[in-house]
C-alpha atoms as a PDB file:
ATOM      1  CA  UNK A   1      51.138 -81.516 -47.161  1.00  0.00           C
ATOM      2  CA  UNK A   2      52.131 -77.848 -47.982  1.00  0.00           C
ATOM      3  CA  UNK A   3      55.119 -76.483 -45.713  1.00  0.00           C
ATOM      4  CA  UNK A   4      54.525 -73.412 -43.934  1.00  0.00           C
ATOM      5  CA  UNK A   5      57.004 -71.191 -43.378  1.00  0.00           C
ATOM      6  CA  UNK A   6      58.478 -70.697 -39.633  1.00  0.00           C
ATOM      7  CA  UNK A   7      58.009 -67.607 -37.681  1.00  0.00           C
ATOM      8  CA  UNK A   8      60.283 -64.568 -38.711  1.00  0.00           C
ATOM      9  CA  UNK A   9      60.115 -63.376 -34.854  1.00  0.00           C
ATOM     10  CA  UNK A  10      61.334 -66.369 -32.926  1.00  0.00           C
ATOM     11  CA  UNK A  11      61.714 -69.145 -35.663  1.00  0.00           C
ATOM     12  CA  UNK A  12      59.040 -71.841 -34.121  1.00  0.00           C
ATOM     13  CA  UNK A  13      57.951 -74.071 -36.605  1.00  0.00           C
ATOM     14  CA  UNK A  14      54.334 -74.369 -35.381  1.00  0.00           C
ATOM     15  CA  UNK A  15      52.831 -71.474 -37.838  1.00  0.00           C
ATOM     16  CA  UNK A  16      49.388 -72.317 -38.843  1.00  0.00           C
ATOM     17  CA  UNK A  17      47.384 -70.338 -41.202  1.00  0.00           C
ATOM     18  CA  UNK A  18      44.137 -68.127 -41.300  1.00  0.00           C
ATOM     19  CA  UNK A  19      42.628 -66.968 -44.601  1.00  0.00           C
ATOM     20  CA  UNK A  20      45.743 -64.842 -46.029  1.00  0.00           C
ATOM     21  CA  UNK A  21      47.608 -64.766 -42.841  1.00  0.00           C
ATOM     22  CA  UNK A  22      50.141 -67.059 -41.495  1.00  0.00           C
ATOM     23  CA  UNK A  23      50.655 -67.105 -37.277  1.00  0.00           C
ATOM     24  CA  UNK A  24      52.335 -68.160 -34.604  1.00  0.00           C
ATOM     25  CA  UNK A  25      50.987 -69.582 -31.479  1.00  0.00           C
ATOM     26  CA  UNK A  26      54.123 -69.454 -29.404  1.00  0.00           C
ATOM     27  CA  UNK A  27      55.074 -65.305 -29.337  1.00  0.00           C
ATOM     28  CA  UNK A  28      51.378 -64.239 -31.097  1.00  0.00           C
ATOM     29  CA  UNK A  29      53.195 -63.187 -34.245  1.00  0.00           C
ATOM     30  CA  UNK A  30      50.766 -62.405 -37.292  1.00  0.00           C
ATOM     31  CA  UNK A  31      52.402 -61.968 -41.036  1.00  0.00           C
ATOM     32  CA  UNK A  32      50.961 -61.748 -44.513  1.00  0.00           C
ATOM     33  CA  UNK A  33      51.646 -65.157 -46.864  1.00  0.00           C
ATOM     34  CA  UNK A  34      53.115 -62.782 -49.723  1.00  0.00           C
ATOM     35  CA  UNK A  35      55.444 -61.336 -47.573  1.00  0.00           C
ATOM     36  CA  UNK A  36      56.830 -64.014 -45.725  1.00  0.00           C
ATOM     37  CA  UNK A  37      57.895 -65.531 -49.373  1.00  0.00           C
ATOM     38  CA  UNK A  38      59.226 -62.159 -50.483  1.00  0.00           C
ATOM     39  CA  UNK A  39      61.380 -62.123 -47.108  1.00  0.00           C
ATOM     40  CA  UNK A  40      62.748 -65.842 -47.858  1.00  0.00           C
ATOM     41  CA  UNK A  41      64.172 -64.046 -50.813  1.00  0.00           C
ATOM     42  CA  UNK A  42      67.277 -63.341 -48.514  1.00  0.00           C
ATOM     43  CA  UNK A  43      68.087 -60.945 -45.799  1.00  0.00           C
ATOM     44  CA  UNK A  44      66.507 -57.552 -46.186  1.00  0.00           C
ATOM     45  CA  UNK A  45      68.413 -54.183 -44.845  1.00  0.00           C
ATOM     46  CA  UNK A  46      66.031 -51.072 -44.434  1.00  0.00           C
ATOM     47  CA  UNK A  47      67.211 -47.686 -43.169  1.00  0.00           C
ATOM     48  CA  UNK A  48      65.523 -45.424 -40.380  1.00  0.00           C
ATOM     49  CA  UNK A  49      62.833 -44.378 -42.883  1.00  0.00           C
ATOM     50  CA  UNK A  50      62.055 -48.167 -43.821  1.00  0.00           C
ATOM     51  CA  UNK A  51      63.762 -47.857 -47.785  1.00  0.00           C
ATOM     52  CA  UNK A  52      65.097 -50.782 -48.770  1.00  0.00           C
ATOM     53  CA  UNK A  53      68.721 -50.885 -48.943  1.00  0.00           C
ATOM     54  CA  UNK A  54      70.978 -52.291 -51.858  1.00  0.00           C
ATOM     55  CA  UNK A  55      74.804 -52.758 -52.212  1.00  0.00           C
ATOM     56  CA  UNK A  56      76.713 -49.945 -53.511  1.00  0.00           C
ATOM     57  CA  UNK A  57      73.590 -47.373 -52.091  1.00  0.00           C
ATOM     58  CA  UNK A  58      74.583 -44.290 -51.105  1.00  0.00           C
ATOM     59  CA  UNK A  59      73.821 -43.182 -46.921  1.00  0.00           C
ATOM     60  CA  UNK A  60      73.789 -40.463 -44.648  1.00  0.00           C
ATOM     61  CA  UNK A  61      74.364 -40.821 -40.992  1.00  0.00           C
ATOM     62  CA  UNK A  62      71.218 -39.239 -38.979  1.00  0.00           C
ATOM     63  CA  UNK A  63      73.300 -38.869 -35.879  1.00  0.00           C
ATOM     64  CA  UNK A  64      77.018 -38.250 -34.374  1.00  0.00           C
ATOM     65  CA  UNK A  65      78.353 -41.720 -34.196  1.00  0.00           C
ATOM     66  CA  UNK A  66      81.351 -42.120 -31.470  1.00  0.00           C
ATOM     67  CA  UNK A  67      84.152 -44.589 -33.000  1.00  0.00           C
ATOM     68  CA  UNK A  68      85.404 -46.993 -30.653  1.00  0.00           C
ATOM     69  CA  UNK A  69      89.087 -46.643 -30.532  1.00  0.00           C
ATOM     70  CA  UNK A  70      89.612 -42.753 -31.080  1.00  0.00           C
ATOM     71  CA  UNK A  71      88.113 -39.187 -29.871  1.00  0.00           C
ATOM     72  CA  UNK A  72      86.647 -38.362 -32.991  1.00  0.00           C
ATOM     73  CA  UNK A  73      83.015 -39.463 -34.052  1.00  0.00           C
ATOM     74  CA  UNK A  74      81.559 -39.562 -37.129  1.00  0.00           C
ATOM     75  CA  UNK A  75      79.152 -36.618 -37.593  1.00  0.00           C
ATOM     76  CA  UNK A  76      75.202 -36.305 -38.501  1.00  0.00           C
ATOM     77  CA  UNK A  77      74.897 -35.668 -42.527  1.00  0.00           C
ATOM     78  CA  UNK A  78      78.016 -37.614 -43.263  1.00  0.00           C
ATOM     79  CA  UNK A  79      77.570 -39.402 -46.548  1.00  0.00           C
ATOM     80  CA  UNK A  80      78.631 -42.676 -47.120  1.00  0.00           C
ATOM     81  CA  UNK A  81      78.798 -44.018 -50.749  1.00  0.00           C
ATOM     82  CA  UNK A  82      78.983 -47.520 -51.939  1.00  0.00           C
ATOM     83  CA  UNK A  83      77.811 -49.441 -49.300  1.00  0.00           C
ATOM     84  CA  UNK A  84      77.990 -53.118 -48.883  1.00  0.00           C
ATOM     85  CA  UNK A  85      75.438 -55.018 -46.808  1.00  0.00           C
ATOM     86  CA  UNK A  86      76.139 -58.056 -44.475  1.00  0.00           C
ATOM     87  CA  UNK A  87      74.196 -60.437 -42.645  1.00  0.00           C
ATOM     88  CA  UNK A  88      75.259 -59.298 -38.744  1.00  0.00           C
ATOM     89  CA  UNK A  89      74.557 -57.106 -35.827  1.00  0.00           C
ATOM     90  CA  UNK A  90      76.141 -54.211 -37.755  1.00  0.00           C
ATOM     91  CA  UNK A  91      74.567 -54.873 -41.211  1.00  0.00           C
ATOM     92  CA  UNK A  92      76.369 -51.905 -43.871  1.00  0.00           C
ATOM     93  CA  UNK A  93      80.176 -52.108 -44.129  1.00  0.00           C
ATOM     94  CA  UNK A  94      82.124 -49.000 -46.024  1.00  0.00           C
ATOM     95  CA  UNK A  95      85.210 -46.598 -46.208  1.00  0.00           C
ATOM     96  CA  UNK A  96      84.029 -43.216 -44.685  1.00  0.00           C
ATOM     97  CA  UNK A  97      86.581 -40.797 -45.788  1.00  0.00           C
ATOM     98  CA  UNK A  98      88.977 -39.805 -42.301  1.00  0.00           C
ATOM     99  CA  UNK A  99      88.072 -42.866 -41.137  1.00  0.00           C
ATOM    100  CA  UNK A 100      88.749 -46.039 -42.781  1.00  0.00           C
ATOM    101  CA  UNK A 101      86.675 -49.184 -43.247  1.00  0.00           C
ATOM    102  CA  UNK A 102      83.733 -48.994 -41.025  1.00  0.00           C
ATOM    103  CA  UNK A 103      80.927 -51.281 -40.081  1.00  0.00           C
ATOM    104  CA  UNK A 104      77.313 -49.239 -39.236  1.00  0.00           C
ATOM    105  CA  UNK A 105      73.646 -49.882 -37.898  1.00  0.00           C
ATOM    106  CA  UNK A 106      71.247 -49.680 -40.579  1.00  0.00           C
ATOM    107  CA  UNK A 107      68.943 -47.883 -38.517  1.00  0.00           C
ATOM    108  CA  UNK A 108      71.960 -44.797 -37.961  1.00  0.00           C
ATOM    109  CA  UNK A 109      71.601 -44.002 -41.710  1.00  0.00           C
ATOM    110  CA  UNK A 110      69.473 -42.769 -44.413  1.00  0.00           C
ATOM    111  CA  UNK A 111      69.266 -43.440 -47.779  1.00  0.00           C
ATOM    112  CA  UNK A 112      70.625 -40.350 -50.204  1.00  0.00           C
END
């Protein structure tokens, strides 16, 4: 028997599918079959426009960020080069220049 992927929303293994769509009677999710095997690929980072986002991209912040710890914050159009992408709550770590090491939101940045 082919093995259907689990739900990408809440993980229940009870995805059935329909024609070209895979779903899941527990939360009502609905997904396409080629994307659910592009998205087993690995973790996928995308930015507040929805662009993909790669190590060593280049961002800019879309927004004054406050940095725990100090009275500064980190100001809207601040670039960010190199970036290196992680699989947690704050998914892009990088050096921001007056800063240090830093760990940001994907959806907080742009890609340049």
């Amino acid at each position: 028997m082919n093995e259907l992927p689990p739900c990408p929303q809440c993980k229940s293994t009870y995805t059935y599918q329909m024609d070209e769509i895979l779903a899941c009677p527990e939360c009502g999710n609905e997904w396409n079959v080629e994307e659910s095997s592009s998205a087993s690929e690995g973790f996928v980072v995308k930015d507040s426009n929805g662009q993909i986002l790669q190590n060593g991209d280049s961002v800019v912040t879309i927004k004054n960020l406050p940095v725990k710890g100090t009275s500064q914050s980190i100001k809207a159009g601040t670039k960010v080069r190199n970036i290196r992408l992680v699989d947690s709550d704050h998914n892009i770590d990088c050096k921001i220049d007056g800063f240090g090491a830093m760990a940001l939101k994907s959806e907080f940045v742009k890609k340049a």
